[in-house]
C-alpha atoms as a PDB file:
ATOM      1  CA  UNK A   1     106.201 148.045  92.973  1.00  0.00           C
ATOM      2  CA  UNK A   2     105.712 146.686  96.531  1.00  0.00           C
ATOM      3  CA  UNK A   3     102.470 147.716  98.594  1.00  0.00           C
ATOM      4  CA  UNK A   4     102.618 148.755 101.857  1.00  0.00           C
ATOM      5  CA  UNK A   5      99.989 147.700 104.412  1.00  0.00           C
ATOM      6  CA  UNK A   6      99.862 149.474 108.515  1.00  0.00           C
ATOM      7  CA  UNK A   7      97.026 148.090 109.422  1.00  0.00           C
ATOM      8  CA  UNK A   8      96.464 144.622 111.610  1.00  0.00           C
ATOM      9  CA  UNK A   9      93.141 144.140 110.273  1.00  0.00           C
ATOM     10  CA  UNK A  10      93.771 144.559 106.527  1.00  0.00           C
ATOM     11  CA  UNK A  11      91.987 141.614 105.183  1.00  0.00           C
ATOM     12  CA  UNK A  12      95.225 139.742 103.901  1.00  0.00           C
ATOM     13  CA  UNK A  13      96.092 140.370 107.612  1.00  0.00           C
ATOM     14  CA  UNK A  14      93.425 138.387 108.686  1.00  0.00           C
ATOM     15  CA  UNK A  15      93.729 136.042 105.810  1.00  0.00           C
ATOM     16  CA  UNK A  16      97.076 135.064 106.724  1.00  0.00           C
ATOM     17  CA  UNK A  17      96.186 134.558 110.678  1.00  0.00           C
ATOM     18  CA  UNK A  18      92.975 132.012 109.543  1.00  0.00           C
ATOM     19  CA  UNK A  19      95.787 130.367 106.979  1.00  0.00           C
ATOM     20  CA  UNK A  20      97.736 129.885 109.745  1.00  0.00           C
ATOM     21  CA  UNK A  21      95.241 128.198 112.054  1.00  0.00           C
ATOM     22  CA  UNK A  22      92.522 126.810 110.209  1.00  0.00           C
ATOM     23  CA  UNK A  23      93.541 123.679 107.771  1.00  0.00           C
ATOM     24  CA  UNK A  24      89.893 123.486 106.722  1.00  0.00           C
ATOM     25  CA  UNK A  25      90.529 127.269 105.648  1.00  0.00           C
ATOM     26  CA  UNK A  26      93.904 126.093 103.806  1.00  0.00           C
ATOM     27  CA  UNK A  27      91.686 123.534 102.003  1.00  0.00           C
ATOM     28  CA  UNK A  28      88.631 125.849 101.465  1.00  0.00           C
ATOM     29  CA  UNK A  29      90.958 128.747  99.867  1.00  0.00           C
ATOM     30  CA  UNK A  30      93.883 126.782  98.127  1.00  0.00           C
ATOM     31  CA  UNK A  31      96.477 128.566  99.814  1.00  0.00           C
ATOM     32  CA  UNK A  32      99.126 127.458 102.797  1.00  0.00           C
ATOM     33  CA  UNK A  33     101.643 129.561 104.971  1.00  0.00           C
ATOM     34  CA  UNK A  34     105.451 129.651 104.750  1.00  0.00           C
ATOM     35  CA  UNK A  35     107.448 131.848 106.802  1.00  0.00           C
ATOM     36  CA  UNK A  36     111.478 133.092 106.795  1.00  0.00           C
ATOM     37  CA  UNK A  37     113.767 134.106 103.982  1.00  0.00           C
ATOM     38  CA  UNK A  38     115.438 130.506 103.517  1.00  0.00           C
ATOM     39  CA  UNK A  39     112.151 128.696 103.091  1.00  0.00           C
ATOM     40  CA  UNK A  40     111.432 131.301 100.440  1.00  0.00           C
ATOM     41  CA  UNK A  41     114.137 130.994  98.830  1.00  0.00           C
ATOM     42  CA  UNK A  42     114.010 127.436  98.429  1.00  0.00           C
ATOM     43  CA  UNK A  43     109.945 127.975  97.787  1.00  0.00           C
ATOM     44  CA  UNK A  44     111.168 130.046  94.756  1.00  0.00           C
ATOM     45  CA  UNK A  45     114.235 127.845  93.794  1.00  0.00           C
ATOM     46  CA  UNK A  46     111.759 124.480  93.743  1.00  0.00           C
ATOM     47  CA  UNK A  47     109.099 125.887  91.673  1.00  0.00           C
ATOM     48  CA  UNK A  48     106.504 126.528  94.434  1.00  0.00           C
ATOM     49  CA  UNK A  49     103.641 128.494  93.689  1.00  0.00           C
ATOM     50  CA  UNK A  50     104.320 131.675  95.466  1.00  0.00           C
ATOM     51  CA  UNK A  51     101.403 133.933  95.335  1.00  0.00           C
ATOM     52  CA  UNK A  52     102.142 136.651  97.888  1.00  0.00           C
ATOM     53  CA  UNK A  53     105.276 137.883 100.200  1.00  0.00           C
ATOM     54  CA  UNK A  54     104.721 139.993 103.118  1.00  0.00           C
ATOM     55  CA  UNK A  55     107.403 141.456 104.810  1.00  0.00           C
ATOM     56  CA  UNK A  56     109.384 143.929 106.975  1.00  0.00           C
ATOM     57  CA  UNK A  57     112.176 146.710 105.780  1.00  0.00           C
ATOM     58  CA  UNK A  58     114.933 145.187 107.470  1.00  0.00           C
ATOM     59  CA  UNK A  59     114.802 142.062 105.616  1.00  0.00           C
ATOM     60  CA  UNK A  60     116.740 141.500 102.181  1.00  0.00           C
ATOM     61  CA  UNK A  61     113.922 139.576  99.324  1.00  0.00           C
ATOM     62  CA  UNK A  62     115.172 137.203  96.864  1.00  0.00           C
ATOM     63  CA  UNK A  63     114.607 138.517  93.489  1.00  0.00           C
ATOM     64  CA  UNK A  64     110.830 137.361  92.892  1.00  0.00           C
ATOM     65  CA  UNK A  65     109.409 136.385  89.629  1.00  0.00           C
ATOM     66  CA  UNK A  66     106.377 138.306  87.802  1.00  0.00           C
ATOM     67  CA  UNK A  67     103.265 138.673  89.184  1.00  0.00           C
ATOM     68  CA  UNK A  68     103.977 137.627  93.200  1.00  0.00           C
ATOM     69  CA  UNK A  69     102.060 140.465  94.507  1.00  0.00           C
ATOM     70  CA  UNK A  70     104.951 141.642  97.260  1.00  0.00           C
ATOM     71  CA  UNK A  71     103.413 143.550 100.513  1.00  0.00           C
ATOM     72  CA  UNK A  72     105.577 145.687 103.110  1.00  0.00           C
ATOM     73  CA  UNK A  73     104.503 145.884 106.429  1.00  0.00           C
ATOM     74  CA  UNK A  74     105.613 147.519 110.398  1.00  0.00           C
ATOM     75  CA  UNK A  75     107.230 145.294 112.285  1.00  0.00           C
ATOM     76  CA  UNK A  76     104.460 145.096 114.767  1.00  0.00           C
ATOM     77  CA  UNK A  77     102.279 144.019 112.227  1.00  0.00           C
ATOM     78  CA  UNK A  78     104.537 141.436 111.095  1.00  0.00           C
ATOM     79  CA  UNK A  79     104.510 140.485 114.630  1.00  0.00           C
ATOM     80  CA  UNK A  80     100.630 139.410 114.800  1.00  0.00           C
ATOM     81  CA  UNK A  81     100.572 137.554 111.450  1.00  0.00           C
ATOM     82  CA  UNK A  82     103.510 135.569 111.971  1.00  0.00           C
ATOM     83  CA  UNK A  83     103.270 131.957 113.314  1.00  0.00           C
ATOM     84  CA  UNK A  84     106.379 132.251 115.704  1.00  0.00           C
ATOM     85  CA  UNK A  85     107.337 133.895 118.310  1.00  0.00           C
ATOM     86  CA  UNK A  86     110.292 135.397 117.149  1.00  0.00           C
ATOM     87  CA  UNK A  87     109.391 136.794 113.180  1.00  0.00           C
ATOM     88  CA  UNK A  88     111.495 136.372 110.456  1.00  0.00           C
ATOM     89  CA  UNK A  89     110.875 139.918 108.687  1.00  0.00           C
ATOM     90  CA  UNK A  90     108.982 137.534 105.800  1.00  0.00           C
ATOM     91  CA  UNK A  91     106.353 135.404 104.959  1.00  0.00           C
ATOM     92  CA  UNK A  92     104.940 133.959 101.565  1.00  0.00           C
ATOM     93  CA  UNK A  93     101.347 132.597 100.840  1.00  0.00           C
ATOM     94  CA  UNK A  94     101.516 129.080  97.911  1.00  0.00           C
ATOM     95  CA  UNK A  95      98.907 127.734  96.260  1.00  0.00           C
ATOM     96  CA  UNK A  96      98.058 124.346  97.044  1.00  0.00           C
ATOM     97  CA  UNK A  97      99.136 121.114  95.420  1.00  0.00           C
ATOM     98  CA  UNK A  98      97.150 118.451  94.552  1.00  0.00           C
ATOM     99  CA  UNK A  99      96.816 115.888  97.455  1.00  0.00           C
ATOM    100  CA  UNK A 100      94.777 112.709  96.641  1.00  0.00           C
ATOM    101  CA  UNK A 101      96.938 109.870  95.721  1.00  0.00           C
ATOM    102  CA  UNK A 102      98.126 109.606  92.463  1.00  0.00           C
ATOM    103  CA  UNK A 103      96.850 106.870  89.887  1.00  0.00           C
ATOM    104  CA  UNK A 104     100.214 105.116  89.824  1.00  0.00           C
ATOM    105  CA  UNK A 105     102.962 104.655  92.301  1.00  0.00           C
ATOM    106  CA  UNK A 106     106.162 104.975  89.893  1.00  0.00           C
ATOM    107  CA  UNK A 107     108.940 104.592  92.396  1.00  0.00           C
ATOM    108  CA  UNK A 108     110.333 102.116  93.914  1.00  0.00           C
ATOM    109  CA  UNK A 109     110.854 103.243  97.770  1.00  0.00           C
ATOM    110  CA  UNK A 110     107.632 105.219  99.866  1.00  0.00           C
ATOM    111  CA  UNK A 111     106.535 106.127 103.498  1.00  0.00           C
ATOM    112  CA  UNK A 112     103.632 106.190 105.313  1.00  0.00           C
ATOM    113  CA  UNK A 113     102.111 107.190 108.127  1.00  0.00           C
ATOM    114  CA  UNK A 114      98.978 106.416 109.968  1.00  0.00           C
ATOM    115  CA  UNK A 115      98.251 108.690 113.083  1.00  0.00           C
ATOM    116  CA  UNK A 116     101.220 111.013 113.461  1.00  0.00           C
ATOM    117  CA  UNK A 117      99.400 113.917 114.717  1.00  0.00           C
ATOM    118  CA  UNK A 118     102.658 116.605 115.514  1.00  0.00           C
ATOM    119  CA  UNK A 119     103.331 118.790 112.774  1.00  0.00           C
ATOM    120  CA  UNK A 120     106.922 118.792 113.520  1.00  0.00           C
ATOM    121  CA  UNK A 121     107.172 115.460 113.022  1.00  0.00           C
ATOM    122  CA  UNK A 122     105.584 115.240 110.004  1.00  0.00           C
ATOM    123  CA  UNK A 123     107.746 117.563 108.508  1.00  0.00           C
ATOM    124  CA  UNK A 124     110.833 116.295 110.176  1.00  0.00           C
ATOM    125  CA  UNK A 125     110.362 112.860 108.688  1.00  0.00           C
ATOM    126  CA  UNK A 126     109.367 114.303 105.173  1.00  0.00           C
ATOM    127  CA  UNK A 127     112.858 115.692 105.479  1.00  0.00           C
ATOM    128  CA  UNK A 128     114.280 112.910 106.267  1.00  0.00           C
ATOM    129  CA  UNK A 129     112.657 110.906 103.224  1.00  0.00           C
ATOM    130  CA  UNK A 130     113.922 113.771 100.759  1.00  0.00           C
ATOM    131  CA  UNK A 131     117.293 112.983 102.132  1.00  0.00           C
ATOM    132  CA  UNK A 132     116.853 109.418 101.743  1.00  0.00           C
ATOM    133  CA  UNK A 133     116.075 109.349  98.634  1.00  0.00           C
ATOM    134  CA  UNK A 134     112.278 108.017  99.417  1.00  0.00           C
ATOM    135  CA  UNK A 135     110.112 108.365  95.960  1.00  0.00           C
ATOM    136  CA  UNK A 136     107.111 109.803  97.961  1.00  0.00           C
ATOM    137  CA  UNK A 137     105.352 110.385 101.863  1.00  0.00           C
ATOM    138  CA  UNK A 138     101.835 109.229 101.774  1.00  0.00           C
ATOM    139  CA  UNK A 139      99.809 110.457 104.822  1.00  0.00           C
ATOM    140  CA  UNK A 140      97.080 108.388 106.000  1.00  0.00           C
ATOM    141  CA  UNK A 141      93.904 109.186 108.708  1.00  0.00           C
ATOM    142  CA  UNK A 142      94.586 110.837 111.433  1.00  0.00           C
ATOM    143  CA  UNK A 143      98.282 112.564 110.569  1.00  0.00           C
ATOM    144  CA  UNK A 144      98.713 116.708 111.031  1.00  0.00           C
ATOM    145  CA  UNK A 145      98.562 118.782 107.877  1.00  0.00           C
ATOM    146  CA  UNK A 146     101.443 118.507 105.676  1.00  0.00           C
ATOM    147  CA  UNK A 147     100.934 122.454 105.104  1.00  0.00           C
ATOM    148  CA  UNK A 148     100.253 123.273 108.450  1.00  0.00           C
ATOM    149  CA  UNK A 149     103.115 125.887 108.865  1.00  0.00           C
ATOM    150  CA  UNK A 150     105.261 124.104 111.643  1.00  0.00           C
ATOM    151  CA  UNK A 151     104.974 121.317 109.374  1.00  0.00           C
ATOM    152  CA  UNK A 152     106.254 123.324 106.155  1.00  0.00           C
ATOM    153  CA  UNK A 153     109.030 124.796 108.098  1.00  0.00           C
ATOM    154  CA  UNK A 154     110.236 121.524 110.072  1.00  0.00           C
ATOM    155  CA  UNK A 155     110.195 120.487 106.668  1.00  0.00           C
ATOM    156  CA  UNK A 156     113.320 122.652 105.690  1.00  0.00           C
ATOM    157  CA  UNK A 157     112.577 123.036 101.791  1.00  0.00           C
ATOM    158  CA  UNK A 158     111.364 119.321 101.503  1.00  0.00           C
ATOM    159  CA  UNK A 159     107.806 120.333 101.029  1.00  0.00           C
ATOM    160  CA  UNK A 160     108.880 121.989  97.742  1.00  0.00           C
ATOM    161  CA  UNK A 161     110.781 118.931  96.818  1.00  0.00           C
ATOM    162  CA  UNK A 162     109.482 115.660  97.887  1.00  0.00           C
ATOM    163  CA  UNK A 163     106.689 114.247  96.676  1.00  0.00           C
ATOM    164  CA  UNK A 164     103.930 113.937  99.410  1.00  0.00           C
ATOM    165  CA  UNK A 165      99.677 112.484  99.331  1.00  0.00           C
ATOM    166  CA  UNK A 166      97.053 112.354 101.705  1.00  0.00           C
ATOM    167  CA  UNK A 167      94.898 109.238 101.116  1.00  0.00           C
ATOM    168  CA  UNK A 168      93.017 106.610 102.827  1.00  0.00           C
ATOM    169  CA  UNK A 169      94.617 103.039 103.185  1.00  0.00           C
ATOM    170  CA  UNK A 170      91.771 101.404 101.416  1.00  0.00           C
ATOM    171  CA  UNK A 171      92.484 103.574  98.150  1.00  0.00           C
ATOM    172  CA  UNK A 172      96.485 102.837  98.781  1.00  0.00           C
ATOM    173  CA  UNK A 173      96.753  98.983  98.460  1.00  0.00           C
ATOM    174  CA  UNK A 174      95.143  98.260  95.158  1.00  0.00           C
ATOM    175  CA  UNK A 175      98.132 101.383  94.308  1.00  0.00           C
ATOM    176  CA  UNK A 176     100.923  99.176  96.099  1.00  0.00           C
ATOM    177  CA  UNK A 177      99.277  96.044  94.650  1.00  0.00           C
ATOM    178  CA  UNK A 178      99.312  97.139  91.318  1.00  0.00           C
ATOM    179  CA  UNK A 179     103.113  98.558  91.730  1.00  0.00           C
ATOM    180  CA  UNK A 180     104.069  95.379  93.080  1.00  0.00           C
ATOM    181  CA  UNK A 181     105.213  96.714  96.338  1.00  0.00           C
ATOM    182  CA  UNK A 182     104.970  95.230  99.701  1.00  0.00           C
ATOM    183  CA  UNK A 183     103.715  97.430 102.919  1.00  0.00           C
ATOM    184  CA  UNK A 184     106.155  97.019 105.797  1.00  0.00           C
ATOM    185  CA  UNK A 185     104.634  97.804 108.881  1.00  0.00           C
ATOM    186  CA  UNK A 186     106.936  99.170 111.255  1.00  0.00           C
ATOM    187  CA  UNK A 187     105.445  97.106 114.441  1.00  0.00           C
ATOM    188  CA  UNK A 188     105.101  93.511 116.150  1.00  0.00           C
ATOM    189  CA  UNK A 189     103.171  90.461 114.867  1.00  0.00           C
ATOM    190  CA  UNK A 190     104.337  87.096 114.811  1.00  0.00           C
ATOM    191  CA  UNK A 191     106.308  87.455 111.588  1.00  0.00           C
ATOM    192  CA  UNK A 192     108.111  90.086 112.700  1.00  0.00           C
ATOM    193  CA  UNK A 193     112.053  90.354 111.447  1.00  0.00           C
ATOM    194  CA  UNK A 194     114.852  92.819 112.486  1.00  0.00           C
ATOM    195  CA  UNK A 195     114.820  95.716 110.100  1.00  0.00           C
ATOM    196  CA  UNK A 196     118.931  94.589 109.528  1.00  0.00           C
ATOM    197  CA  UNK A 197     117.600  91.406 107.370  1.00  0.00           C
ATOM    198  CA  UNK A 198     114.703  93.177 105.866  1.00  0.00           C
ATOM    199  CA  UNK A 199     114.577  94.029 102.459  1.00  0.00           C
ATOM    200  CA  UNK A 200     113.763  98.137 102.341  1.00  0.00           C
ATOM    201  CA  UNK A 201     114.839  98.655  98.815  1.00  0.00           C
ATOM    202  CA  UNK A 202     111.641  98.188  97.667  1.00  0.00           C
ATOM    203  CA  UNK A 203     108.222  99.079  99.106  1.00  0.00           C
ATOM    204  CA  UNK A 204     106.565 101.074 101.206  1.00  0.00           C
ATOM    205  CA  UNK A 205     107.499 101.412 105.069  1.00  0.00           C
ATOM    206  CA  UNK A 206     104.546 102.272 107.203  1.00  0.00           C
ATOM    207  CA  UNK A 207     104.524 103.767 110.546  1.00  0.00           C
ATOM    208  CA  UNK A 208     101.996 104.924 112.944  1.00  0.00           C
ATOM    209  CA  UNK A 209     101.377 106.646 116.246  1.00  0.00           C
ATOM    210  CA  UNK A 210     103.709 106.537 119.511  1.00  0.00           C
ATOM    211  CA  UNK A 211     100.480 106.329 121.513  1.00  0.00           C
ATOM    212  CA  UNK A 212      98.532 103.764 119.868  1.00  0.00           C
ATOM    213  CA  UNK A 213     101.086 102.337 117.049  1.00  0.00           C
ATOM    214  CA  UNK A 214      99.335 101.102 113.636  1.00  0.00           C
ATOM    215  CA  UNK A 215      95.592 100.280 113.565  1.00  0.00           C
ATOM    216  CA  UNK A 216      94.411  96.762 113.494  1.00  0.00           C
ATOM    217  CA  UNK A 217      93.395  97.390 109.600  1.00  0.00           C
ATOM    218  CA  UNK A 218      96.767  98.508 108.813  1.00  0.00           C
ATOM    219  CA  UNK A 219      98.333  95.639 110.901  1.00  0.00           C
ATOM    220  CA  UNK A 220      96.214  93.452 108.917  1.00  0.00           C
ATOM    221  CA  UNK A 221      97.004  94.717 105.703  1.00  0.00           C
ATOM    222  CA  UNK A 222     100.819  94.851 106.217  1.00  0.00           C
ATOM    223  CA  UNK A 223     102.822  91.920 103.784  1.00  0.00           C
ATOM    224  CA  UNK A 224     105.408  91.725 106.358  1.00  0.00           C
ATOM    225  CA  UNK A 225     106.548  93.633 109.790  1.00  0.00           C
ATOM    226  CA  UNK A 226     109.735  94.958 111.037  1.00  0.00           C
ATOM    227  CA  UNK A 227     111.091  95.813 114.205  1.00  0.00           C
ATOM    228  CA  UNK A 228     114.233  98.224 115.066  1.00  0.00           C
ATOM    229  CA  UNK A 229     116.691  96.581 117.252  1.00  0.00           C
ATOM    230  CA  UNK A 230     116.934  98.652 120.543  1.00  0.00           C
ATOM    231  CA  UNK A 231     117.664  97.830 124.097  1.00  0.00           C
ATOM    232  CA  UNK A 232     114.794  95.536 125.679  1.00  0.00           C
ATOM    233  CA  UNK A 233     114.007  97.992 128.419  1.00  0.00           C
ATOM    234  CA  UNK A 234     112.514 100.716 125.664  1.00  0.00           C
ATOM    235  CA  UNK A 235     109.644 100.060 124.076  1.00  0.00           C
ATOM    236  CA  UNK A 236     109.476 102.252 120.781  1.00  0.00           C
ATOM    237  CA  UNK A 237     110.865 105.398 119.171  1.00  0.00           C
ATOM    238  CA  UNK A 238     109.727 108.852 118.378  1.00  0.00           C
ATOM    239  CA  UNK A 239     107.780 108.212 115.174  1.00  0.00           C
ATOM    240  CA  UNK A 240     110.606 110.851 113.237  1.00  0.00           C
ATOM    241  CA  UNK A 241     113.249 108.806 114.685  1.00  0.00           C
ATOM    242  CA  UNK A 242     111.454 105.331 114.024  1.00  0.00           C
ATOM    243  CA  UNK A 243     110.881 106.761 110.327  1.00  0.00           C
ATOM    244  CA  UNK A 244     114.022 108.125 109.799  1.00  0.00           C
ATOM    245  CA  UNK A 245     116.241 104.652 111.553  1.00  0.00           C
ATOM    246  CA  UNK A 246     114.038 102.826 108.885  1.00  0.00           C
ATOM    247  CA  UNK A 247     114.507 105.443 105.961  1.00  0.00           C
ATOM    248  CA  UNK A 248     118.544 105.564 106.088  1.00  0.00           C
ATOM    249  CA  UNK A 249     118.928 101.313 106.472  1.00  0.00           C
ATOM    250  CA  UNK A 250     117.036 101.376 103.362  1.00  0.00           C
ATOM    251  CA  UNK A 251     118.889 103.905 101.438  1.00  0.00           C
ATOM    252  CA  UNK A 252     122.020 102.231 102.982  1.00  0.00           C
ATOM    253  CA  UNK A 253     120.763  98.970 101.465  1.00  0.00           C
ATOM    254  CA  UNK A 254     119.778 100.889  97.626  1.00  0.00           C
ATOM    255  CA  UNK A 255     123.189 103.062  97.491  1.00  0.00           C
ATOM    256  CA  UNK A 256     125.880 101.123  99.415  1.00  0.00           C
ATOM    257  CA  UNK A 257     128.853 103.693  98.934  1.00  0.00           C
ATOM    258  CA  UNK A 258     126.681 107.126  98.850  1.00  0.00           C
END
């Protein structure tokens, strides 16, 4: 039986608004912030630990499984929990997933970034390694919240399905050393080869900011660089679009034929 809650200041109300801006809150309470009917439904399809679903009359629920505590509320109060500016009728509350890096890296093809602060491009590129068949995003310092809720939904259901750590870079090389697999830095150094004769079916790619590109430690600790071929009067990419160029040459070079 679904509750029904009128009030703006009921305190899930306010829980959801702090989920929404605060990632320290995400952290400090376990739980993160998705919003619409599609990223619920792939949410429920993937597994996701749905805790909670708010949402207005007008919208049509996927069947939800025992014990998601389900919460009906005016459109106006949709209206001040939700993240954007034009609501979706729902929104569902996850528990988090563990972060930190994991012991082993398993897989054969990873990327990671270093300083990518937008949340939509975060999630855009997480996407875009789900699609391309990447084994795993690891985020490094200074990147936005992987369940910041722009980043969830730019994510479009990847979040649910693509592996994804937050780590430092000095606890993931003895991980890449130990797996055998170099770190590509996207960027310019003196070995520096066109990403066309690279080998990216094995490895991990890393990219950083627009602004300020990779640090001089990750520079450093890169095995090899590569560079995307582009026309000599522009001088980089959009990190999705620099992550994503990079992601489909290697899947092209893994599955020729796909």
């Amino acid at each position: 039986m679904a509750e029904r809650i009128t009030s703006r200041t009921n305190p899930l109300m306010t829980h959801i608004r702090k989920l929404t801006s605060s990632r320290s809150y995400r952290e400090k309470t376990g739980e993160y912030l998705g919003d619409g009917v599609k990223l619920l439904d792939e949410a429920l399809t993937w597994k996701a630990a749905v805790t909670t679903v708010v949402y207005t009359a007008s919208v049509a629920l996927p069947a939800l499984p025992e014990g998601v505590r389900a919460v009906e509320v005016p459109e106006d109060v949709m209206k001040s929990i939700s993240p954007m500016e034009a609501p979706q009728g729902a929104l569902f509350l996850a528990r988090l997933p563990a972060a930190g890096l994991p012991e082993i890296l398993s897989g054969q093809r990873y990327l990671v970034l270093e300083g990518v602060q937008d949340p939509g491009n975060v999630g855009t590129i997480l996407r875009t390694a789900d699609a391309f068949g990447a084994d795993g995003l690891i985020l490094l310092e200074g990147c936005a919240d992987l369940y910041n809720p722009k980043t969830v939904r730019a994510s479009m259901g990847a979040v649910f399905r693509c592996p994804a750590w937050s780590g430092t870079l000095s606890a993931l090389l003895p991980l890449l050393r130990q797996a055998e697999l170099p770190l590509l830095g996207a960027a310019l150094r003196w070995d520096t080869i066109d990403a066309r004769q690279a080998d990216l079916t094995r490895g991990a790619i890393l990219i950083g900011s627009e602004g300020r590109g990779l640090s001089e430690a990750a520079l450093v600790a890169c095995d090899s660089t590569i560079r995307i071929p582009m026309q000599e009067r522009c001088e980089s990419l959009n990190a999705a679009i620099a992550a994503s160029t990079l992601l489909w040459e290697g899947y092209r070079q893994w599955a020729p034929g796909r």
